[in-house]
PDB file of N, CA and C in Angstrom:
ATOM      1  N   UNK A   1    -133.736  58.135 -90.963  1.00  0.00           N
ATOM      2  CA  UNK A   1    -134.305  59.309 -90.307  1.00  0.00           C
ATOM      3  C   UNK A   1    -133.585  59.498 -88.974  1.00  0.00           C
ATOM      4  N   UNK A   2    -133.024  60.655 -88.481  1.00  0.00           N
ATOM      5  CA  UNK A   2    -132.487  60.821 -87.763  1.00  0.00           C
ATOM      6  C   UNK A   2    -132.911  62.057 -86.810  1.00  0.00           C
ATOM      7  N   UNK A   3    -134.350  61.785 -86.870  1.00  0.00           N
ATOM      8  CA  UNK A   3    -134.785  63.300 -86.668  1.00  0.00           C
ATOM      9  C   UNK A   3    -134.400  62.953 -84.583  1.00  0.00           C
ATOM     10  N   UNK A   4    -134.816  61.913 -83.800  1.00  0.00           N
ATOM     11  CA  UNK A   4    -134.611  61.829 -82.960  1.00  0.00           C
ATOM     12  C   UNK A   4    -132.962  62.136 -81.953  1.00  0.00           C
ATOM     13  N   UNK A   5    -132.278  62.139 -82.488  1.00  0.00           N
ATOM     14  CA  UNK A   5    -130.634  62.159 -82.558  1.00  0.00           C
ATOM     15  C   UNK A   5    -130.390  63.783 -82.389  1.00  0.00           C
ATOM     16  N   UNK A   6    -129.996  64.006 -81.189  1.00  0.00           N
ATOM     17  CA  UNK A   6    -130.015  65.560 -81.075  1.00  0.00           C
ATOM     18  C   UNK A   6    -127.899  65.868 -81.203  1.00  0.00           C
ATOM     19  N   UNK A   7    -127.598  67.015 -82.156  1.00  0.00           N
ATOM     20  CA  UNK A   7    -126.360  67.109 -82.066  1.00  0.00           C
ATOM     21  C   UNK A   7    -125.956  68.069 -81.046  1.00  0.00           C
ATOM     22  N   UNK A   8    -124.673  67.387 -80.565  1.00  0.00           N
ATOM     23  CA  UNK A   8    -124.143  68.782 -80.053  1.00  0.00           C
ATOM     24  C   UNK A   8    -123.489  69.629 -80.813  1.00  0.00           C
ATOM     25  N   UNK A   9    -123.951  70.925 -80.597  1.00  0.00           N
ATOM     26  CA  UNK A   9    -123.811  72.272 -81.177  1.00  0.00           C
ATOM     27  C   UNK A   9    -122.251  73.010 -80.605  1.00  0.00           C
ATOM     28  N   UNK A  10    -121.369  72.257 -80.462  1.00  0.00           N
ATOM     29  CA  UNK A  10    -120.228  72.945 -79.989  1.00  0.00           C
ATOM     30  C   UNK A  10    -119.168  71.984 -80.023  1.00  0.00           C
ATOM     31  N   UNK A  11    -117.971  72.493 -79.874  1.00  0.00           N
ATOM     32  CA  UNK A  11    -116.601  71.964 -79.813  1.00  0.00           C
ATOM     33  C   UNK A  11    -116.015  72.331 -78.717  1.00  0.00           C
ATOM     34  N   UNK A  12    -115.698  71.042 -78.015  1.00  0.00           N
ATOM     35  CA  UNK A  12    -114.996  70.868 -76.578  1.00  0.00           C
ATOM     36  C   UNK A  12    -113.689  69.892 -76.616  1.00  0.00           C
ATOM     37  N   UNK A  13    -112.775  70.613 -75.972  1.00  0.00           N
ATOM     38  CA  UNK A  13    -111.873  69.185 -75.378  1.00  0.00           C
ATOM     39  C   UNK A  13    -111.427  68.832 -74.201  1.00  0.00           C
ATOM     40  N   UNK A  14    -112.451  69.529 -73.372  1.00  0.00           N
ATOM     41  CA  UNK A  14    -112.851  69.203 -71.794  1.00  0.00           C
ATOM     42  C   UNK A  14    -113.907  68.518 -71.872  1.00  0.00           C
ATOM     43  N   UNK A  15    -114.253  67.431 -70.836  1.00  0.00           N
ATOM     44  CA  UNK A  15    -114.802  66.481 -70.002  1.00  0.00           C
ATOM     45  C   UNK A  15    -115.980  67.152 -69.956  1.00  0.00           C
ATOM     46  N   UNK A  16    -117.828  66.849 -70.470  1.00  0.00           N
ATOM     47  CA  UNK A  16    -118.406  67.163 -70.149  1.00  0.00           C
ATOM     48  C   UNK A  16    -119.489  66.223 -68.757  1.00  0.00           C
ATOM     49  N   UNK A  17    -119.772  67.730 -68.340  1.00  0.00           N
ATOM     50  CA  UNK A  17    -120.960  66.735 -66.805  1.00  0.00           C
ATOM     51  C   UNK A  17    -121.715  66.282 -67.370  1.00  0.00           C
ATOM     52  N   UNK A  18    -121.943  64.390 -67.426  1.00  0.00           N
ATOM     53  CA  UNK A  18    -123.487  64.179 -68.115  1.00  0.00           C
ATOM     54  C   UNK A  18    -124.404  64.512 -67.564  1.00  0.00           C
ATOM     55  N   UNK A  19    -124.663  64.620 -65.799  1.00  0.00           N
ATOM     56  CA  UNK A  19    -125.713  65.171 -65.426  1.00  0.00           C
ATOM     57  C   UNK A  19    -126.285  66.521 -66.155  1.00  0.00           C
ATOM     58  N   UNK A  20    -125.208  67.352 -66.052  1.00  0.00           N
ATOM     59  CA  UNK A  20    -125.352  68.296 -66.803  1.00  0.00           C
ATOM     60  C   UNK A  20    -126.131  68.417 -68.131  1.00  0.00           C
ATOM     61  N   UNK A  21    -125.110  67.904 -69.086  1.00  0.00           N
ATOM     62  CA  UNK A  21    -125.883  67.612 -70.144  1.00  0.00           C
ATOM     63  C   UNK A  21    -126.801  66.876 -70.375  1.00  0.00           C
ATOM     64  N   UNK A  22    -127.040  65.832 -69.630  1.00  0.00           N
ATOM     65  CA  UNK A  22    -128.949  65.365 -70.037  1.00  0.00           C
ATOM     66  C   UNK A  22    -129.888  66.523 -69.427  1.00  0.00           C
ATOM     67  N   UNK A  23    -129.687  67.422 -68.613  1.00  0.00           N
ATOM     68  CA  UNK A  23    -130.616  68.265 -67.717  1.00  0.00           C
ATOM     69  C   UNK A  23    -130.735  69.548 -69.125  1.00  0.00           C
ATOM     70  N   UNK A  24    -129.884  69.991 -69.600  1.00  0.00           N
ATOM     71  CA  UNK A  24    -129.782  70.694 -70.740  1.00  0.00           C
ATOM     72  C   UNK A  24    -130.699  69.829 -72.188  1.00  0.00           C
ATOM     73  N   UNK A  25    -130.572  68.861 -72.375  1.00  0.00           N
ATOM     74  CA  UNK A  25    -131.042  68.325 -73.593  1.00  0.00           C
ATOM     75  C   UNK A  25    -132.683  68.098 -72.987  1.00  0.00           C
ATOM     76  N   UNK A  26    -132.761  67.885 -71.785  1.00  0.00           N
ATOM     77  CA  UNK A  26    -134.266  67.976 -71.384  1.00  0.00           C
ATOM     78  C   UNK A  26    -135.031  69.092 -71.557  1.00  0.00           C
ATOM     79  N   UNK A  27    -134.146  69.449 -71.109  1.00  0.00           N
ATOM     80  CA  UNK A  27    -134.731  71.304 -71.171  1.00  0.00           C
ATOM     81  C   UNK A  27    -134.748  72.153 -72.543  1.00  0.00           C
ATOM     82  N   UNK A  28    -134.152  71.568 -73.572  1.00  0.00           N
ATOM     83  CA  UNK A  28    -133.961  72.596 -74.702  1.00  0.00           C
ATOM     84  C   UNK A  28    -134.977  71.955 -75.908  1.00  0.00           C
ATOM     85  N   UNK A  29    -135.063  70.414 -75.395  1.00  0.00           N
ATOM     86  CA  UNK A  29    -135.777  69.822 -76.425  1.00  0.00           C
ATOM     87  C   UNK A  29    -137.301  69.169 -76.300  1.00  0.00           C
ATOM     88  N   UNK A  30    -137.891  69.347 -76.992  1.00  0.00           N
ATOM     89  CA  UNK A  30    -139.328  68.648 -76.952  1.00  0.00           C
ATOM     90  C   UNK A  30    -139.105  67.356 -77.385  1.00  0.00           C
ATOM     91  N   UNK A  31    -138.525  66.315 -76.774  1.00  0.00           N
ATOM     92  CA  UNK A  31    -138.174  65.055 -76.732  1.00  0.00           C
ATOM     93  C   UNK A  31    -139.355  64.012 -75.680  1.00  0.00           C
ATOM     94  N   UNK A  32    -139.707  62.986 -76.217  1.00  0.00           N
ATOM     95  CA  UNK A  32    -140.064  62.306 -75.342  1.00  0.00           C
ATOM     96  C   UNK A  32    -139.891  61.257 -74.127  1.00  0.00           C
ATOM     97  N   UNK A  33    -138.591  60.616 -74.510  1.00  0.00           N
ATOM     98  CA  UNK A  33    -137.788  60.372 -73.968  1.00  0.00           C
ATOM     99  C   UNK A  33    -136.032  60.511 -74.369  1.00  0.00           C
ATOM    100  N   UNK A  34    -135.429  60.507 -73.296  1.00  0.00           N
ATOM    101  CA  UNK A  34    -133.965  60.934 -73.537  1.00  0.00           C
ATOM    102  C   UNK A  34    -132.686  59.726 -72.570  1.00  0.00           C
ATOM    103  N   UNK A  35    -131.959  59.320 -73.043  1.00  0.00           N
ATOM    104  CA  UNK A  35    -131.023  59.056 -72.453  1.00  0.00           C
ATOM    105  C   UNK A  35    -129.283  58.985 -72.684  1.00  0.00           C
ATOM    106  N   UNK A  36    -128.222  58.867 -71.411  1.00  0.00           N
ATOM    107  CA  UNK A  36    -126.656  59.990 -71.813  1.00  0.00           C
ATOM    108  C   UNK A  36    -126.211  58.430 -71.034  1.00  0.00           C
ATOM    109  N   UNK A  37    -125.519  58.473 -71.449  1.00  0.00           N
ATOM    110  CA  UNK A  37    -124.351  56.760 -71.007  1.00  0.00           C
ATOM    111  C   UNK A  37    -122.973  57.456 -70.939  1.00  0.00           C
ATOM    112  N   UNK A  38    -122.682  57.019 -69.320  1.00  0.00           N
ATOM    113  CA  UNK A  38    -121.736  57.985 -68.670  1.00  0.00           C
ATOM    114  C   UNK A  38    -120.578  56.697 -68.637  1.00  0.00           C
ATOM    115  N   UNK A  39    -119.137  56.556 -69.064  1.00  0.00           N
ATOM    116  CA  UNK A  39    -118.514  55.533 -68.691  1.00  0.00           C
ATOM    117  C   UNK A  39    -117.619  56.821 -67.087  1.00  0.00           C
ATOM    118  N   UNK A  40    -117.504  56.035 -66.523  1.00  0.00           N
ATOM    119  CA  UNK A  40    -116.743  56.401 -65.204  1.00  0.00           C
ATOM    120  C   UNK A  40    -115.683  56.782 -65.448  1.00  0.00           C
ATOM    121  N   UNK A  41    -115.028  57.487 -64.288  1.00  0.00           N
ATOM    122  CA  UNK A  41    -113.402  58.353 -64.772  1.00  0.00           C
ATOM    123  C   UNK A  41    -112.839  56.527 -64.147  1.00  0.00           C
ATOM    124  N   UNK A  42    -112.821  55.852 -63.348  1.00  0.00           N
ATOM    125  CA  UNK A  42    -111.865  54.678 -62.672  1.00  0.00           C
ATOM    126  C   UNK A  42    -111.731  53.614 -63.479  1.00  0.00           C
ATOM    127  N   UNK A  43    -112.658  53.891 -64.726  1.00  0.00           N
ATOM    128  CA  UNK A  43    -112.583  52.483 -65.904  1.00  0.00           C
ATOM    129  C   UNK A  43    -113.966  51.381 -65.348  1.00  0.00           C
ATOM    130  N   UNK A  44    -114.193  51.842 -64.293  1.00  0.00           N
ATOM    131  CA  UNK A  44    -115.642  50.681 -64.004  1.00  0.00           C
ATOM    132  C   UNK A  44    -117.139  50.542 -65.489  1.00  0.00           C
ATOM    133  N   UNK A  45    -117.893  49.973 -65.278  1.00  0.00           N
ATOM    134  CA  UNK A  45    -119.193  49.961 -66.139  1.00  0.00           C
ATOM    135  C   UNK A  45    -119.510  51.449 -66.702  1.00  0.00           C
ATOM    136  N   UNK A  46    -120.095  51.608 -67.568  1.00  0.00           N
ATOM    137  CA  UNK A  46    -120.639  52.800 -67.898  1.00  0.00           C
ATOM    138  C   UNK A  46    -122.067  52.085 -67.311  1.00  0.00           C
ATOM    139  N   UNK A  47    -122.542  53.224 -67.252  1.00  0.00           N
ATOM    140  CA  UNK A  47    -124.331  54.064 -66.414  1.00  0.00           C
ATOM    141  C   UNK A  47    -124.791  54.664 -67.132  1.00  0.00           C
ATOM    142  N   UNK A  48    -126.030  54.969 -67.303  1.00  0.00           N
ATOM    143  CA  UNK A  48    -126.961  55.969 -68.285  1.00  0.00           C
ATOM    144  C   UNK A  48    -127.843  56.333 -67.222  1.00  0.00           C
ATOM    145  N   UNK A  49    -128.769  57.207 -67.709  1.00  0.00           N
ATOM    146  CA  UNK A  49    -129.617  58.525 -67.193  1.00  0.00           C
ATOM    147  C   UNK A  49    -130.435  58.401 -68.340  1.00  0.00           C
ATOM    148  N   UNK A  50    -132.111  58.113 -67.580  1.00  0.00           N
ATOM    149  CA  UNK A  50    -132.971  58.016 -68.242  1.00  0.00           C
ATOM    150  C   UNK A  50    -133.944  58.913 -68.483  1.00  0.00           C
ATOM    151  N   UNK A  51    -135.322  59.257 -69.221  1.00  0.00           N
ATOM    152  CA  UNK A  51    -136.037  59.843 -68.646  1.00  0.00           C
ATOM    153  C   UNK A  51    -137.533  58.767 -68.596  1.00  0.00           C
ATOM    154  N   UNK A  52    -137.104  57.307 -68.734  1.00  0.00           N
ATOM    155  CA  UNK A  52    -137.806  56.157 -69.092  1.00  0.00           C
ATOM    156  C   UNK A  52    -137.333  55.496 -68.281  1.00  0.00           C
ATOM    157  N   UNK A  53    -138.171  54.425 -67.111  1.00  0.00           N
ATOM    158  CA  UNK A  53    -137.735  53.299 -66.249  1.00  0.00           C
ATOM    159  C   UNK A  53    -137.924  52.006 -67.688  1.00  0.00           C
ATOM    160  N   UNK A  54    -138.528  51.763 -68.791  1.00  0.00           N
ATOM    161  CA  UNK A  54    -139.148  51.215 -69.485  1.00  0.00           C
ATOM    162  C   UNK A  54    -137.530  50.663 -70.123  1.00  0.00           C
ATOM    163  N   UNK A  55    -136.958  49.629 -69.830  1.00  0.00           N
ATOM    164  CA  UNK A  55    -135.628  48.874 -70.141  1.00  0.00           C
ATOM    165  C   UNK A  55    -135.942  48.649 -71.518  1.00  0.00           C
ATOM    166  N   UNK A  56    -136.911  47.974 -71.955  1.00  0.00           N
ATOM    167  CA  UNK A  56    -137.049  47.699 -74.114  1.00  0.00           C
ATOM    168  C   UNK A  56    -136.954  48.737 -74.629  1.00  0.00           C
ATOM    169  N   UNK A  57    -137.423  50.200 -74.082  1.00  0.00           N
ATOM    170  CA  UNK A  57    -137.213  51.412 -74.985  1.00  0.00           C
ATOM    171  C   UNK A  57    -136.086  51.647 -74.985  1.00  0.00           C
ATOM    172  N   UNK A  58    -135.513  51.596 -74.099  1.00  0.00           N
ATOM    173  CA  UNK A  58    -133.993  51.913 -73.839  1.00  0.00           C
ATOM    174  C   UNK A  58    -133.026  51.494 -74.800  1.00  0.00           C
ATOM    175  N   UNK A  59    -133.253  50.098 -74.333  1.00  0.00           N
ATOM    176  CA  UNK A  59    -132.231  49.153 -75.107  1.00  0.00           C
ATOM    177  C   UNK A  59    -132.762  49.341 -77.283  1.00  0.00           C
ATOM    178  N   UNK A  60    -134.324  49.232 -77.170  1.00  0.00           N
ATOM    179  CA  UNK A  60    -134.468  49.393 -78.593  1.00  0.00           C
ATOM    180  C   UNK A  60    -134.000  50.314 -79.223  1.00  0.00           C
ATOM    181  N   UNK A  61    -133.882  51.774 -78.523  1.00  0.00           N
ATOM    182  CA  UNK A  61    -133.434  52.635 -79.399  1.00  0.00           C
ATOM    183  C   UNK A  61    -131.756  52.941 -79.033  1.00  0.00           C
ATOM    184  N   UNK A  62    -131.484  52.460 -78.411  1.00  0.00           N
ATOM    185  CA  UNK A  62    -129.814  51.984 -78.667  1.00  0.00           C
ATOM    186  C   UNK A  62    -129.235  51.393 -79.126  1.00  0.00           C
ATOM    187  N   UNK A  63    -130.253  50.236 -79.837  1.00  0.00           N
ATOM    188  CA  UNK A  63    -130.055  49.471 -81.095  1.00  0.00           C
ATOM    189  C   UNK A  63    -129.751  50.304 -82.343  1.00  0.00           C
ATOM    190  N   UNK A  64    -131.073  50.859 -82.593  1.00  0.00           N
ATOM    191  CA  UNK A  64    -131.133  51.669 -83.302  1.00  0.00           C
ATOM    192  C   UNK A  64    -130.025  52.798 -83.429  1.00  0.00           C
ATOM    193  N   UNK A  65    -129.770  53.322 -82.982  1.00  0.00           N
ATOM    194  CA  UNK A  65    -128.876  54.474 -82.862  1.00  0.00           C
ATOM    195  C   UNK A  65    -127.057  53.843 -83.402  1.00  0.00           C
ATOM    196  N   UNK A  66    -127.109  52.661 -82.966  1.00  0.00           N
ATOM    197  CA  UNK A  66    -126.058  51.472 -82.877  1.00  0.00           C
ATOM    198  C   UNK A  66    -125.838  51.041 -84.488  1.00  0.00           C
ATOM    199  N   UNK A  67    -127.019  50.911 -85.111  1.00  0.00           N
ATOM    200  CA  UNK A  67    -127.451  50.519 -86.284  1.00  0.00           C
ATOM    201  C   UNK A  67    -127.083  51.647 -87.235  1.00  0.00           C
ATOM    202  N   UNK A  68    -127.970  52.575 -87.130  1.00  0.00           N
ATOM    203  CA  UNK A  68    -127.169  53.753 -87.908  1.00  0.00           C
ATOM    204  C   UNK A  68    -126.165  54.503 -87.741  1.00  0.00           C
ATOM    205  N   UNK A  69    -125.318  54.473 -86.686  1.00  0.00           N
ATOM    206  CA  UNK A  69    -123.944  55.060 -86.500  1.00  0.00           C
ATOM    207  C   UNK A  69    -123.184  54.063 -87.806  1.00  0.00           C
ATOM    208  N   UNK A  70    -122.843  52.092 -87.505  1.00  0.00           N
ATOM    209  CA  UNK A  70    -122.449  51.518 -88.549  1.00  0.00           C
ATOM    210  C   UNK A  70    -122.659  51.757 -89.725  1.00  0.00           C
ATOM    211  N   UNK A  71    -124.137  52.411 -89.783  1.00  0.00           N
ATOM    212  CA  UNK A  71    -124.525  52.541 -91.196  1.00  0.00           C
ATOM    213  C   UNK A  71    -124.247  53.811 -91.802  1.00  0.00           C
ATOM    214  N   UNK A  72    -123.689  54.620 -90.913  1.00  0.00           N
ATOM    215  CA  UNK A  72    -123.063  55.804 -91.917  1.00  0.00           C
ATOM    216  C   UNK A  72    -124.250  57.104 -91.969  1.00  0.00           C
ATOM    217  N   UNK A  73    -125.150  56.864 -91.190  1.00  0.00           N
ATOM    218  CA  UNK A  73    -125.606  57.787 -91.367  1.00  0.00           C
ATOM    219  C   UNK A  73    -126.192  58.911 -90.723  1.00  0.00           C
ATOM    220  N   UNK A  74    -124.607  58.725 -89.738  1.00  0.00           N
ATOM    221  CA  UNK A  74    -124.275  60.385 -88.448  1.00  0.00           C
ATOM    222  C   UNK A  74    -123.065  60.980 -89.315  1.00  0.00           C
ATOM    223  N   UNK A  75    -122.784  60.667 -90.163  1.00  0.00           N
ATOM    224  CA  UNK A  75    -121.763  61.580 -90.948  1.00  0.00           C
ATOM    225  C   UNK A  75    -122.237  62.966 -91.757  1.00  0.00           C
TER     226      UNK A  75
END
């Protein structure tokens, strides 16, 4: 089930703002929580943007998401 997994609706091959785009996916979707994992332009750590301080939700459904990308079933 992939009902949580929001697509993007467009084709880019410019750099999008994640601020940007999590403020857009907040706004367009009746989501309960949301989060965008930004890796840096200098090569440092990637960062995410939450709408959850709650670290197990985070990490659980990035499992998840982790799980079914391998499993084939974002194609």
């Amino acid at each position: 089930m992939t009902d949580n997994i929001i697509p993007f609706k467009g084709i880019t091959k410019h750099d999008l703002n994640p601020e940007r785009m999590f403020q857009q996916i907040c706004a367009e979707n009746q989501q309960d929580h949301a989060f965008v994992i930004c890796w840096p332009k200098d090569g440092t750590h990637p960062t995410f943007h939450s709408t959850t301080g709650d670290m197990d939700v985070v990490l659980y459904q990035l499992q998840r998401f982790i799980h079914k990308y391998f499993n084939g079933d974002f194609e």
